[in-house]
C-alpha atoms as a PDB file:
ATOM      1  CA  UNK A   1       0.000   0.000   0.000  1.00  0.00           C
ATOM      2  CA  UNK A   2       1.286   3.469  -0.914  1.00  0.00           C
ATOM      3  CA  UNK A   3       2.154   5.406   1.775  1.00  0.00           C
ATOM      4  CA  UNK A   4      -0.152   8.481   3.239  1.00  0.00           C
ATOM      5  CA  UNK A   5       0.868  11.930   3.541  1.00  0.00           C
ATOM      6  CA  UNK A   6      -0.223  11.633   7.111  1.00  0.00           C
ATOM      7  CA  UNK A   7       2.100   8.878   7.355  1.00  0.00           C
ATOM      8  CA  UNK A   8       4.622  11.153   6.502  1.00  0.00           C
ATOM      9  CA  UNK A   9       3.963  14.014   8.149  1.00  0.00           C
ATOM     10  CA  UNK A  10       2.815  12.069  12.036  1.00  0.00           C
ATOM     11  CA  UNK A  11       6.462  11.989  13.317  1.00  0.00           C
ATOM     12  CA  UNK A  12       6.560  15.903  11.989  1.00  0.00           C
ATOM     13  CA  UNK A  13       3.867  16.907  13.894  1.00  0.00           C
ATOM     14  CA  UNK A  14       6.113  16.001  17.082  1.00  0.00           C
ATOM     15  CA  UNK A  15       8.285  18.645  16.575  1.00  0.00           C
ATOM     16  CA  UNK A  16       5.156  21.031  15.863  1.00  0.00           C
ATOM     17  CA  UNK A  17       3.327  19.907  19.026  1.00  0.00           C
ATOM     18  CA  UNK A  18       6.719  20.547  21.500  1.00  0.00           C
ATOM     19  CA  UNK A  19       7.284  24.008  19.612  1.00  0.00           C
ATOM     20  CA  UNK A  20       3.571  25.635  20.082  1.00  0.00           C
ATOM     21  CA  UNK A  21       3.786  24.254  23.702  1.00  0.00           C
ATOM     22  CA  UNK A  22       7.239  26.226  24.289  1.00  0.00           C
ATOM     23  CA  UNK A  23       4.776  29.602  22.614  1.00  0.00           C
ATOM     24  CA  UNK A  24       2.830  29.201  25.807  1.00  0.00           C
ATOM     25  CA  UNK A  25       4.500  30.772  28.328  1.00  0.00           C
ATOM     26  CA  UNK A  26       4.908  34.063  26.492  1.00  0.00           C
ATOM     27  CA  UNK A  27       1.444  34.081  25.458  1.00  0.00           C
ATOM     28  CA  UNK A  28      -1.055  36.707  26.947  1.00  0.00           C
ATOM     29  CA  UNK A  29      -4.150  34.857  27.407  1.00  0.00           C
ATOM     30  CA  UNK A  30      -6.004  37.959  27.501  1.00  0.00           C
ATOM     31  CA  UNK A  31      -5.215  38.810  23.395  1.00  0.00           C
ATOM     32  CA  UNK A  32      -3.319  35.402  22.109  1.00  0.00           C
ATOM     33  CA  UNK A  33      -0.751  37.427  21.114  1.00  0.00           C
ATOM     34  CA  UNK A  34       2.870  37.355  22.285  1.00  0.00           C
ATOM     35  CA  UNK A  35       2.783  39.589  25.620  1.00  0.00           C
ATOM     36  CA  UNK A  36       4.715  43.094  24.790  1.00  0.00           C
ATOM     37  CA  UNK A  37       7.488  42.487  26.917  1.00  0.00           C
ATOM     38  CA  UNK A  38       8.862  40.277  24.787  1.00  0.00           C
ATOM     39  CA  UNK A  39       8.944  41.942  21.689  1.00  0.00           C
ATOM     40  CA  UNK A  40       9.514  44.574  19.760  1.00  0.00           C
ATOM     41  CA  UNK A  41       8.437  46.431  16.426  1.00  0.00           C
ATOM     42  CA  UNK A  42      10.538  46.637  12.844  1.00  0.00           C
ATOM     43  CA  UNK A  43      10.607  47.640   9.574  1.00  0.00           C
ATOM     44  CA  UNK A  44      10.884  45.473   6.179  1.00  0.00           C
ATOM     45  CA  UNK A  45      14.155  43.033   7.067  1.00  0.00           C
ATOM     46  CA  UNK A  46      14.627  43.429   3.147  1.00  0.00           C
ATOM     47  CA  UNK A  47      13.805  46.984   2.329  1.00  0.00           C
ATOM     48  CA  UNK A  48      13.544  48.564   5.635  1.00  0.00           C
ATOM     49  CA  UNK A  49      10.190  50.526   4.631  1.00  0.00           C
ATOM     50  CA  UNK A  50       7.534  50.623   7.218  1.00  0.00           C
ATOM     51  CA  UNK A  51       4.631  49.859   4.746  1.00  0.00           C
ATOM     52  CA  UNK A  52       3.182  46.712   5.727  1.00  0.00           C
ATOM     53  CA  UNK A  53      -0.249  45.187   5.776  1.00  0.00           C
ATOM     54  CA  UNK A  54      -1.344  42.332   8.531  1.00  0.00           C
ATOM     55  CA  UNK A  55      -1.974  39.165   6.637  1.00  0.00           C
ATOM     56  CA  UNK A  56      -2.852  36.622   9.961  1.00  0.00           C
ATOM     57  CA  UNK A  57      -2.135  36.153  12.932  1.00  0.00           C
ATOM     58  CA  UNK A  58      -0.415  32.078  14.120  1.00  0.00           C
ATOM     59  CA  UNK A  59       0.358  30.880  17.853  1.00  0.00           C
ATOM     60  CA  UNK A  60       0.678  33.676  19.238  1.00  0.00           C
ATOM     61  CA  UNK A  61       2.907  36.145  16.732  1.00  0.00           C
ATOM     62  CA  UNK A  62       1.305  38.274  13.841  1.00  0.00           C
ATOM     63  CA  UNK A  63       2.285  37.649  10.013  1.00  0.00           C
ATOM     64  CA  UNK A  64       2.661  40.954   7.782  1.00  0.00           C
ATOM     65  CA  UNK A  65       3.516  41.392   4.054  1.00  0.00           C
ATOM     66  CA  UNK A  66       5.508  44.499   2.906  1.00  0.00           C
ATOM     67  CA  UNK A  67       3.843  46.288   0.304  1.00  0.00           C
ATOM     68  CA  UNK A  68       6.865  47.446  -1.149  1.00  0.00           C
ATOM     69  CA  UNK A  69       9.171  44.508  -1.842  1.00  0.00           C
ATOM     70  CA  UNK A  70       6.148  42.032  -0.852  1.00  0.00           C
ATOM     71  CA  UNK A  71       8.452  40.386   2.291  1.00  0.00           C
ATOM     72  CA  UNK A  72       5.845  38.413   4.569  1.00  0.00           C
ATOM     73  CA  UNK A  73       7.781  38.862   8.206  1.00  0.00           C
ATOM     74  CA  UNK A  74       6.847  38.852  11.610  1.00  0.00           C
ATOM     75  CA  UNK A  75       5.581  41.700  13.412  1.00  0.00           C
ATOM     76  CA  UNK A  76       6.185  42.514  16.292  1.00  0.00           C
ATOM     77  CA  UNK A  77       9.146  39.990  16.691  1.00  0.00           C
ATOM     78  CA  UNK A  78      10.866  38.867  19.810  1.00  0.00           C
ATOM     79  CA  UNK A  79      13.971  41.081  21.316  1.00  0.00           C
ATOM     80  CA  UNK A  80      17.218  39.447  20.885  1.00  0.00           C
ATOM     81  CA  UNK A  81      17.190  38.393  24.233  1.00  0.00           C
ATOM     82  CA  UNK A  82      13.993  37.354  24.179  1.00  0.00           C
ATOM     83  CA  UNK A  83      15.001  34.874  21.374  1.00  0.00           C
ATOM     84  CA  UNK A  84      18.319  33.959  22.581  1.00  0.00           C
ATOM     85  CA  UNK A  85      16.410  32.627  25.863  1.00  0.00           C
ATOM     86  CA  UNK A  86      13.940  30.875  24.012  1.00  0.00           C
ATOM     87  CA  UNK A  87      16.063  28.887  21.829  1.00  0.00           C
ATOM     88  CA  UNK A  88      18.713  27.861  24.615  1.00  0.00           C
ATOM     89  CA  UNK A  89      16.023  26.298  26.500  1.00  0.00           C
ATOM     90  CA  UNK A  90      14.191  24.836  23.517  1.00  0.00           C
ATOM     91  CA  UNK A  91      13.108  21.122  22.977  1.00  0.00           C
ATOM     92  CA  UNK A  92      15.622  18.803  21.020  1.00  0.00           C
ATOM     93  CA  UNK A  93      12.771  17.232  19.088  1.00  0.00           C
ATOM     94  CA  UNK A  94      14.179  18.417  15.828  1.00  0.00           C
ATOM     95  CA  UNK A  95      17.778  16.446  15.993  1.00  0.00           C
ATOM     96  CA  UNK A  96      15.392  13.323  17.465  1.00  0.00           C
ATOM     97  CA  UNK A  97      13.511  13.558  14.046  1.00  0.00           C
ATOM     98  CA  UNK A  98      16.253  13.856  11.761  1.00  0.00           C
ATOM     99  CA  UNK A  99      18.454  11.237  13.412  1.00  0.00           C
ATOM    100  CA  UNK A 100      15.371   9.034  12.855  1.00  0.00           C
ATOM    101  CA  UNK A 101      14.666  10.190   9.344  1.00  0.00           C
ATOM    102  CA  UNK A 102      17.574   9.859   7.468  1.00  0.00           C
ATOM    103  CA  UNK A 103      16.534   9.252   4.003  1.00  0.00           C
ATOM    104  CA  UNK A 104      14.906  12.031   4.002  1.00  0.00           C
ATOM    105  CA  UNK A 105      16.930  14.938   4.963  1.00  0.00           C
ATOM    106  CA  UNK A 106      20.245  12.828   3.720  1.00  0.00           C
ATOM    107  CA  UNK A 107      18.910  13.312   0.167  1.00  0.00           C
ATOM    108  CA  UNK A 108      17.820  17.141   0.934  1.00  0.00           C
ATOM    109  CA  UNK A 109      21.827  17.190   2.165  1.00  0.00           C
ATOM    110  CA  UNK A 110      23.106  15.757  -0.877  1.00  0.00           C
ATOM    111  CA  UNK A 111      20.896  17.970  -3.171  1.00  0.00           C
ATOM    112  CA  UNK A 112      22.553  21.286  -1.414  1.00  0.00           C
ATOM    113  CA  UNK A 113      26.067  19.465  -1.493  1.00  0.00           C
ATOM    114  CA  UNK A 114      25.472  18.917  -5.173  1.00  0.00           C
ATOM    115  CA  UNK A 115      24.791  22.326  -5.547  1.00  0.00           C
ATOM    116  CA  UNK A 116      27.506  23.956  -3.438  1.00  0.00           C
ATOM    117  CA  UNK A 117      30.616  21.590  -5.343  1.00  0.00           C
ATOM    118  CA  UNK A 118      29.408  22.381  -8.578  1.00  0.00           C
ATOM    119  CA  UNK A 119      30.596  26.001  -7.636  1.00  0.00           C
ATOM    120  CA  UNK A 120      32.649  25.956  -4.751  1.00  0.00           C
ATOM    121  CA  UNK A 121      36.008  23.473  -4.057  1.00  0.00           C
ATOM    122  CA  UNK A 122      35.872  21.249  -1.449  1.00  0.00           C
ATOM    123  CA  UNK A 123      37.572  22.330   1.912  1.00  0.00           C
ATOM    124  CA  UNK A 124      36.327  24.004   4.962  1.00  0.00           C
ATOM    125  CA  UNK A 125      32.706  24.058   5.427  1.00  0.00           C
ATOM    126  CA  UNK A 126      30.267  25.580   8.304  1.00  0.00           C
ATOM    127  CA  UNK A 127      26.919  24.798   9.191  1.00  0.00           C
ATOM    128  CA  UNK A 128      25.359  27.457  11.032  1.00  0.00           C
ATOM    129  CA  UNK A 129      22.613  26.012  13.538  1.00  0.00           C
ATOM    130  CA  UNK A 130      23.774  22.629  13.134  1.00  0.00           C
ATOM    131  CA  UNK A 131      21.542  20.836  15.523  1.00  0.00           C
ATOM    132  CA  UNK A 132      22.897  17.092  16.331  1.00  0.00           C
ATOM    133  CA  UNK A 133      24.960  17.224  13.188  1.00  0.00           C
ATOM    134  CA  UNK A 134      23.600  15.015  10.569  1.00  0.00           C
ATOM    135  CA  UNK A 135      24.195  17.399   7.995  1.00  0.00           C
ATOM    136  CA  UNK A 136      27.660  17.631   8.896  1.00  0.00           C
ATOM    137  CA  UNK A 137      28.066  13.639   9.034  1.00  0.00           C
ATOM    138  CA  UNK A 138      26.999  13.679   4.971  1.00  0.00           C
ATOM    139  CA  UNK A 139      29.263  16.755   4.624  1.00  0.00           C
ATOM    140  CA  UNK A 140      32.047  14.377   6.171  1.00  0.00           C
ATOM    141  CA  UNK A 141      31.559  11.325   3.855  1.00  0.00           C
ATOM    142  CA  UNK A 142      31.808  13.704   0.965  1.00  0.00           C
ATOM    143  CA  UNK A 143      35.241  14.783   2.351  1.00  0.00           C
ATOM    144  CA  UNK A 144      34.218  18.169   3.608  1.00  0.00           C
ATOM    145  CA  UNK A 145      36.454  19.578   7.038  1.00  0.00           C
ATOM    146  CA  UNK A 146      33.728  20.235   9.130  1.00  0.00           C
ATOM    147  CA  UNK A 147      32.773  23.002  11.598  1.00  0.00           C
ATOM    148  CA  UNK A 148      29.443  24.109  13.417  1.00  0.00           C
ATOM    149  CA  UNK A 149      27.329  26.550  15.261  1.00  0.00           C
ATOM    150  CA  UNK A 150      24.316  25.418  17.285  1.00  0.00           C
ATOM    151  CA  UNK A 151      23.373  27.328  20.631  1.00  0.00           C
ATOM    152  CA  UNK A 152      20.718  24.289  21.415  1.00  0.00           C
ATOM    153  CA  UNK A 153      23.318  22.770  24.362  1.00  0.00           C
ATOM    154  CA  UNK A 154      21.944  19.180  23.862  1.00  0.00           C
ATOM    155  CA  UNK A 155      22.282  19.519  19.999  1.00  0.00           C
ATOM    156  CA  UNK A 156      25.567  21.144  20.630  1.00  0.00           C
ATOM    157  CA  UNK A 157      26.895  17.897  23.334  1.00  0.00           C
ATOM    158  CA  UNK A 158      25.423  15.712  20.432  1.00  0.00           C
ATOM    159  CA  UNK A 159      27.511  16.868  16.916  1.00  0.00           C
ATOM    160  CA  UNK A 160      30.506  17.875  19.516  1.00  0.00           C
ATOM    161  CA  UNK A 161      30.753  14.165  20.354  1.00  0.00           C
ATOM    162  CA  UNK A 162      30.529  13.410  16.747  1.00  0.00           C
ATOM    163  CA  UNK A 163      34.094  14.693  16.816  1.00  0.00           C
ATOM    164  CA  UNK A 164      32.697  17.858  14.579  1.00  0.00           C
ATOM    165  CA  UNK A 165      34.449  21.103  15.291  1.00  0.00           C
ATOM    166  CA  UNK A 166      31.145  22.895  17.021  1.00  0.00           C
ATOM    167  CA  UNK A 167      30.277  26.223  19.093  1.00  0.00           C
ATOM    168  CA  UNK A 168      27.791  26.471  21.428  1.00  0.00           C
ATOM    169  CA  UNK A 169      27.732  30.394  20.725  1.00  0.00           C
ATOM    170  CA  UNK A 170      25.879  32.980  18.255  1.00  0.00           C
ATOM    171  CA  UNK A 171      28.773  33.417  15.509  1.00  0.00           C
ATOM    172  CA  UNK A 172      28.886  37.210  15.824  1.00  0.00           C
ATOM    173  CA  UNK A 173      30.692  36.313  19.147  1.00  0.00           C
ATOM    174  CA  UNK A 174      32.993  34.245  18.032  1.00  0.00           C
ATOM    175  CA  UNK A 175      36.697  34.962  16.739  1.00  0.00           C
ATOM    176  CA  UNK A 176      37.073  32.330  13.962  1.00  0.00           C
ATOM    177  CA  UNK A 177      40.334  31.913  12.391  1.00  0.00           C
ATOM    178  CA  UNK A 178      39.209  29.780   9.998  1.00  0.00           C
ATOM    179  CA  UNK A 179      37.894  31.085   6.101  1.00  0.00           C
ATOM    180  CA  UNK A 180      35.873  28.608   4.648  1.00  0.00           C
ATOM    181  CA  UNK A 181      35.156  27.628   1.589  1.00  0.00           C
ATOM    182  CA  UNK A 182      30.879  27.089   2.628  1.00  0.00           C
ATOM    183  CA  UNK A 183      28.901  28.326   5.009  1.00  0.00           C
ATOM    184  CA  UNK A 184      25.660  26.758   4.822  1.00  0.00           C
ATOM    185  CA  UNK A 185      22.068  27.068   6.990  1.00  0.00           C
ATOM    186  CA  UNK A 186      19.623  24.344   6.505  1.00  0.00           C
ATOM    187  CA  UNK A 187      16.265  25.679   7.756  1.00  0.00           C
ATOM    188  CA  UNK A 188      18.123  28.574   9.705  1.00  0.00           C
ATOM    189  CA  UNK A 189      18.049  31.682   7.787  1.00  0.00           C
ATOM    190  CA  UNK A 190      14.028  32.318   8.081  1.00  0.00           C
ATOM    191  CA  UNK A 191      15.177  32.302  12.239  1.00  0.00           C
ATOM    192  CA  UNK A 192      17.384  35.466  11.726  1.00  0.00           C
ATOM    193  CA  UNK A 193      15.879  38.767  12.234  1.00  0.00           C
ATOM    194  CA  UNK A 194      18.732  40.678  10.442  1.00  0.00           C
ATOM    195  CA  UNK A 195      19.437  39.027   7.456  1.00  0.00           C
ATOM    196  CA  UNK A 196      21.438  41.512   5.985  1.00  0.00           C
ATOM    197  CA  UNK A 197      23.862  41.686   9.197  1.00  0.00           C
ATOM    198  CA  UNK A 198      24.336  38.041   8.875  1.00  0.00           C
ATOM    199  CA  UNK A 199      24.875  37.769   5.393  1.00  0.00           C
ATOM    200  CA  UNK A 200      27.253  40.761   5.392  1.00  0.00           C
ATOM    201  CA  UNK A 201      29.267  39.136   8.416  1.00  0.00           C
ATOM    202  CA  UNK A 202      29.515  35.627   6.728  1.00  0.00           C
ATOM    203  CA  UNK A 203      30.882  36.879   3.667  1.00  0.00           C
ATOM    204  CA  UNK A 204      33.613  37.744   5.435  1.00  0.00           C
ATOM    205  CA  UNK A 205      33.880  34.273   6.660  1.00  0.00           C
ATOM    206  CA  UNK A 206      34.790  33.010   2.991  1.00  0.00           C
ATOM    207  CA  UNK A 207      37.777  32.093   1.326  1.00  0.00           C
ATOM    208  CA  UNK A 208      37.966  33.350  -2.159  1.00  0.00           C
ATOM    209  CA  UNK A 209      34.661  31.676  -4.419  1.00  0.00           C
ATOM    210  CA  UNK A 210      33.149  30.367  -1.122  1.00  0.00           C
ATOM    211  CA  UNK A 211      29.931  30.082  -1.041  1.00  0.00           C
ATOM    212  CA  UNK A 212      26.727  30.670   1.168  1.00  0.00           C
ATOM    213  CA  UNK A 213      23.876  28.085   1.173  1.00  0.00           C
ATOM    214  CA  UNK A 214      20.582  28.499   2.514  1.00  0.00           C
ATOM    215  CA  UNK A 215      17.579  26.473   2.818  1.00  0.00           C
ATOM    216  CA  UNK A 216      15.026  28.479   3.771  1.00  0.00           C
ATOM    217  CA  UNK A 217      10.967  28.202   3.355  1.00  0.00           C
ATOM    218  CA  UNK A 218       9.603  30.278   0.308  1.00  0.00           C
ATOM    219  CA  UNK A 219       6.775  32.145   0.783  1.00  0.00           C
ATOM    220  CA  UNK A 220       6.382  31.542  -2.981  1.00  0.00           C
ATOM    221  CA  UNK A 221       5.380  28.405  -2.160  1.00  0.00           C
ATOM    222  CA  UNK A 222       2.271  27.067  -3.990  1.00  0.00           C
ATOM    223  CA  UNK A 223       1.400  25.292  -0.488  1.00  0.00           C
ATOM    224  CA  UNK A 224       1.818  28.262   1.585  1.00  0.00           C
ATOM    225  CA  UNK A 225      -0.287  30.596  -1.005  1.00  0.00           C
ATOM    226  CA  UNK A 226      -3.262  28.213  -0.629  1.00  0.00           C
ATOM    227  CA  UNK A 227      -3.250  27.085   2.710  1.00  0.00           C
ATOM    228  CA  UNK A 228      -1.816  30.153   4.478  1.00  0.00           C
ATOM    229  CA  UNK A 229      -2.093  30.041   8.114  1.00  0.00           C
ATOM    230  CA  UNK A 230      -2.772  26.536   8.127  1.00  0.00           C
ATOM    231  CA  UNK A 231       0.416  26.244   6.524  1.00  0.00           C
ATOM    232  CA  UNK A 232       2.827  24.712   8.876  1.00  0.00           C
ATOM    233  CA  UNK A 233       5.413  27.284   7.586  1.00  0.00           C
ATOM    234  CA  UNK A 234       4.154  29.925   9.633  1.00  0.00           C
ATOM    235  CA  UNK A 235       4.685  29.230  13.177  1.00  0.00           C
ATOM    236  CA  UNK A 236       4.350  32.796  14.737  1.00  0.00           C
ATOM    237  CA  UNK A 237       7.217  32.856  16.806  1.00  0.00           C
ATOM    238  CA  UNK A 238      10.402  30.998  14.867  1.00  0.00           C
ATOM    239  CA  UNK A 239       9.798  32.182  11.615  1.00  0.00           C
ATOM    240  CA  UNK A 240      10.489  35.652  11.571  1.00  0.00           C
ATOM    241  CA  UNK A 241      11.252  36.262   8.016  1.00  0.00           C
ATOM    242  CA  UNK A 242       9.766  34.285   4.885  1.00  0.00           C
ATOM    243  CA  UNK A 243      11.905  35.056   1.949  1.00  0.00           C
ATOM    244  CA  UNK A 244      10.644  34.138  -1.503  1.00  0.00           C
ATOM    245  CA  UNK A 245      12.732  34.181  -4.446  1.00  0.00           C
ATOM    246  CA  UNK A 246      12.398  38.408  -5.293  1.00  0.00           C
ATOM    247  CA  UNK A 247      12.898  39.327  -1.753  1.00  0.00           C
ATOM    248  CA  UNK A 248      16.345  36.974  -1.245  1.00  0.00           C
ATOM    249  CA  UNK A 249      17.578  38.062  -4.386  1.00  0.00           C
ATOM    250  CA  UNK A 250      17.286  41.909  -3.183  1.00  0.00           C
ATOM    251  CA  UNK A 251      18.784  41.224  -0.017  1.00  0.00           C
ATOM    252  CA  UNK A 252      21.533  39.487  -1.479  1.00  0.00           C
ATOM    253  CA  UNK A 253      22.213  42.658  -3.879  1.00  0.00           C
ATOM    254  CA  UNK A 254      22.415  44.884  -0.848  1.00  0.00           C
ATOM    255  CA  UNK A 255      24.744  42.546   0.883  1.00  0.00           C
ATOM    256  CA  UNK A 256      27.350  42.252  -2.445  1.00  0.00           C
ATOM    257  CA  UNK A 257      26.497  38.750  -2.976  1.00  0.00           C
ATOM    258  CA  UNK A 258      25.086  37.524  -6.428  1.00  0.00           C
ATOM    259  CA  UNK A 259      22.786  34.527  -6.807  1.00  0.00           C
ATOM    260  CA  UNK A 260      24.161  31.473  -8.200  1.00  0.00           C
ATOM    261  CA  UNK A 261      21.787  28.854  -8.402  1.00  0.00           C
ATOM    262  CA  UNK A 262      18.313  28.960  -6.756  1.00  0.00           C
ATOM    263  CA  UNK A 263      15.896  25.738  -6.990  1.00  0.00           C
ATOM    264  CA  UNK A 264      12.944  24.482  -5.108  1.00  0.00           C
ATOM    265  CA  UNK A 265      12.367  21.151  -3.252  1.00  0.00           C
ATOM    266  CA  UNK A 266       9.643  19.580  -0.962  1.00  0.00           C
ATOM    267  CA  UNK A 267       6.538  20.111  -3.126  1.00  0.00           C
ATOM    268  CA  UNK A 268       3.780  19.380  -0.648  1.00  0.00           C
ATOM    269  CA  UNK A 269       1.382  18.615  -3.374  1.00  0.00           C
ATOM    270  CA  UNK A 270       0.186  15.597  -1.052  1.00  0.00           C
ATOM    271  CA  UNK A 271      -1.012  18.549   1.251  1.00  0.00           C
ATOM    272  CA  UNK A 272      -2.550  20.444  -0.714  1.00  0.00           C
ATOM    273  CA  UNK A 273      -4.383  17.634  -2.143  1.00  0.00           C
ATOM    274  CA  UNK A 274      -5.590  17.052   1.033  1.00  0.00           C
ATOM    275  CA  UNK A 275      -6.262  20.590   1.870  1.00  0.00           C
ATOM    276  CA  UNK A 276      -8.408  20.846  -1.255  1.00  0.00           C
ATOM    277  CA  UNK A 277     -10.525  17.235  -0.173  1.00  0.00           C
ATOM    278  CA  UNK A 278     -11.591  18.995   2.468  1.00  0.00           C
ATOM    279  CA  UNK A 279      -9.073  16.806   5.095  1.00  0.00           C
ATOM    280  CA  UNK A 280      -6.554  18.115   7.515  1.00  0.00           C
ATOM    281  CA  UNK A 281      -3.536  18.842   4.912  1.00  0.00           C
ATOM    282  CA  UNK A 282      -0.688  17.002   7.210  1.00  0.00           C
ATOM    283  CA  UNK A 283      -3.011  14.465   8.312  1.00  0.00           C
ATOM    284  CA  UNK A 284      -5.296  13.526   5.675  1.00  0.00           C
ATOM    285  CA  UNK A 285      -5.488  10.639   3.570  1.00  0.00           C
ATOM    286  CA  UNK A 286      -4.694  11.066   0.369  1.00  0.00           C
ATOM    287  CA  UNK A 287      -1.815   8.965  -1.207  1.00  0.00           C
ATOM    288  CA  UNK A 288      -1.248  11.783  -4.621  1.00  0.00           C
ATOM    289  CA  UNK A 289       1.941  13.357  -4.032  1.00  0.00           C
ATOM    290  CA  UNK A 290       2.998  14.089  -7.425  1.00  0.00           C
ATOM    291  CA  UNK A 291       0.157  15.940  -8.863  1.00  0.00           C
ATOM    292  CA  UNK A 292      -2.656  18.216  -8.160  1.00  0.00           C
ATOM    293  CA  UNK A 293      -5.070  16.807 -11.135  1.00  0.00           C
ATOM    294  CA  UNK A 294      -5.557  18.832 -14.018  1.00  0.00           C
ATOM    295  CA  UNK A 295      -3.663  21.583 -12.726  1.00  0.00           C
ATOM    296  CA  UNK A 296       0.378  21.209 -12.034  1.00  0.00           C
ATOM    297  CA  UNK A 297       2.713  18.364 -11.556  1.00  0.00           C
ATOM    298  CA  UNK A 298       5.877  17.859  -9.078  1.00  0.00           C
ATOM    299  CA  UNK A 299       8.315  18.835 -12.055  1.00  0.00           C
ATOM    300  CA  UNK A 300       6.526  21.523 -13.478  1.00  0.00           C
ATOM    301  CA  UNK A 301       5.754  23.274 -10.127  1.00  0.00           C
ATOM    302  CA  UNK A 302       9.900  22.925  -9.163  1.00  0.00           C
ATOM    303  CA  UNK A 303      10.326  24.189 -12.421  1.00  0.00           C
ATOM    304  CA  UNK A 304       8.328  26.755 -12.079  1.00  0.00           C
ATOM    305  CA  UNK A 305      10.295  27.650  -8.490  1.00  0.00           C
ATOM    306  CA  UNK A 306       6.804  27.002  -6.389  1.00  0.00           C
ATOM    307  CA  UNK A 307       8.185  24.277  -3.702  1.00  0.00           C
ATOM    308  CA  UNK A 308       8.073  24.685  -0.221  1.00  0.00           C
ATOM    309  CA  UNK A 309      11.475  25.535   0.289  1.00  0.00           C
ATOM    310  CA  UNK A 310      14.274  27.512  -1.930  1.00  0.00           C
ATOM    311  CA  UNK A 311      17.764  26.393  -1.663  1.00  0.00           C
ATOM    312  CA  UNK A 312      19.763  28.927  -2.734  1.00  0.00           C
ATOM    313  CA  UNK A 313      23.728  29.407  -3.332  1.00  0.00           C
ATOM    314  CA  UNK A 314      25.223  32.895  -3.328  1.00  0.00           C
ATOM    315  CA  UNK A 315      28.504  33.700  -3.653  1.00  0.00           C
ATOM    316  CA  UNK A 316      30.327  37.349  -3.352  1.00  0.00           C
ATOM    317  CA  UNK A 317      29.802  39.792  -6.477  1.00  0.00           C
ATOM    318  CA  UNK A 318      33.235  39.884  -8.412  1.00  0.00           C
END
């Protein structure tokens, strides 16, 4: 029997589960929004206009959409602090998941390693947020040098022991003397308030033709235009900035960097299936994951740069 999206998506919905029960505590019961002291108001991460329409609100946070460049951001968003303290005493449910589910994100791995070596040499490479490591274990086999950043402590113990060279630190405090020739983030940039800091610090980070490779949710995605705030994308608190593929294109202008290959994977046409049969879209039924009848099929809507997530390679403007 073919398997269900809900199949696929149960042992997600773990993760989802332990990170709207960490929302609670900040929550004011009184509005279901995030209570003030915790956050704070911004402009446009990408254009820095403060021209911006509410689109929903999601556990707890509000979602808004700049109508200038058309970035979809979070606002109000937490205080650096604020963050900091919420992801050092975070769940480890997301290392537990990928440890467990290694086809899976292996072959999302190899796709961005494929990616980065068609442009970059092998050498040094840095994984920024690198949980418990499995990323870093593929990078490894491929005969990478590897090197991390996670602040998680558990996830940091975890790829430490791994015998991965890993700091438990935010990388703007850190005094690396290593250049490398990647610096990736695998579902980390859309965590980042100030993209344009980080992107601007970590191409300082490179050796000459490094690279920087994100993998970062698209708010171009077919999924998330369609099921919106059911869209598991938007989790109010985490997600503080959804690039799609104008908006990370800009930024990356204004930080010197120059796209070099942008593609789409994950195409969550099994959801939206479900979505549109009237079922839960993670926990529905159907078995379709390949097409959305008479409409669009998996390599026409990649093609077309509508999957859930955009991995992305930029590299510094000669």
């Amino acid at each position: 029997m073919e398997q269900t999206v809900k199949a696929l998506h149960e042992q997600r919905s773990k993760l989802w589960d332990a990170s709207i029960a960490n929302h609670a505590k900040y929550i004011d019961p009184k509005t279901g929004l995030f209570e003030t002291k915790w956050t704070q108001n911004r402009p446009c991460p990408v254009c820095k206009e403060d021209n911006c329409i509410a689109i929903f609100e999601k556990e707890g946070g509000v979602y808004v959409k700049c109508l200038g460049c058309e970035m979809v951001y979070i606002n109000p968003v937490f205080t650096d602090s604020a963050l900091t303290h919420y992801y050092q005493s975070n769940h480890s449910v997301q290392s537990e998941i990928v440890e467990n589910s290694d086809e899976f994100y292996v072959n999302l791995y190899n796709q961005g390693l494929d990616s980065i070596e068609r442009i970059s040499s092998k050498g040094t490479i840095l994984d920024i947020g690198c949980s418990s490591g499995v990323f870093l274990d593929v990078a490894q086999k491929r005969s990478w040098q590897t090197h991390g950043v996670e602040l998680n402590e558990k996830e940091f113990e975890f790829a430490q022991k791994k015998g991965h060279h890993v700091h438990n630190a935010l990388l703007e405090t850190l005094d690396l003397k290593t250049k490398f020739d990647a610096i990736t983030l695998w579902d980390v940039f859309e965590h980042i308030k100030d993209g344009e800091f980080y992107l601007k610090m970590m191409s300082k980070l490179l050796q000459k033709n490094g690279v920087i490779f994100l993998q970062i949710p698209s708010s171009d995605s077919l999924a998330a235009k369609i099921l919106q705030e059911k869209c598991n994308m938007f989790d109010g608190l985490e997600h503080v900035n959804i690039y799609g593929v104008k908006t990370i294109t800009k930024l990356a202008e204004k930080c010197g960097l120059a796209v070099l290959d942008i593609r789409t994977v994950i195409s969550e046409i099994g959801v939206i299936n479900n979505y549109l049969s009237y079922e839960n879209p993670y926990l529905g039924n159907t078995t379709n994951k390949t097409t959305i009848p008479n409409l669009i099929d998996e390599k026409t809507l990649h093609e077309k740069l509508l999957g859930y997530k955009l991995q992305v390679v930029l590299g510094v403007k000669a």
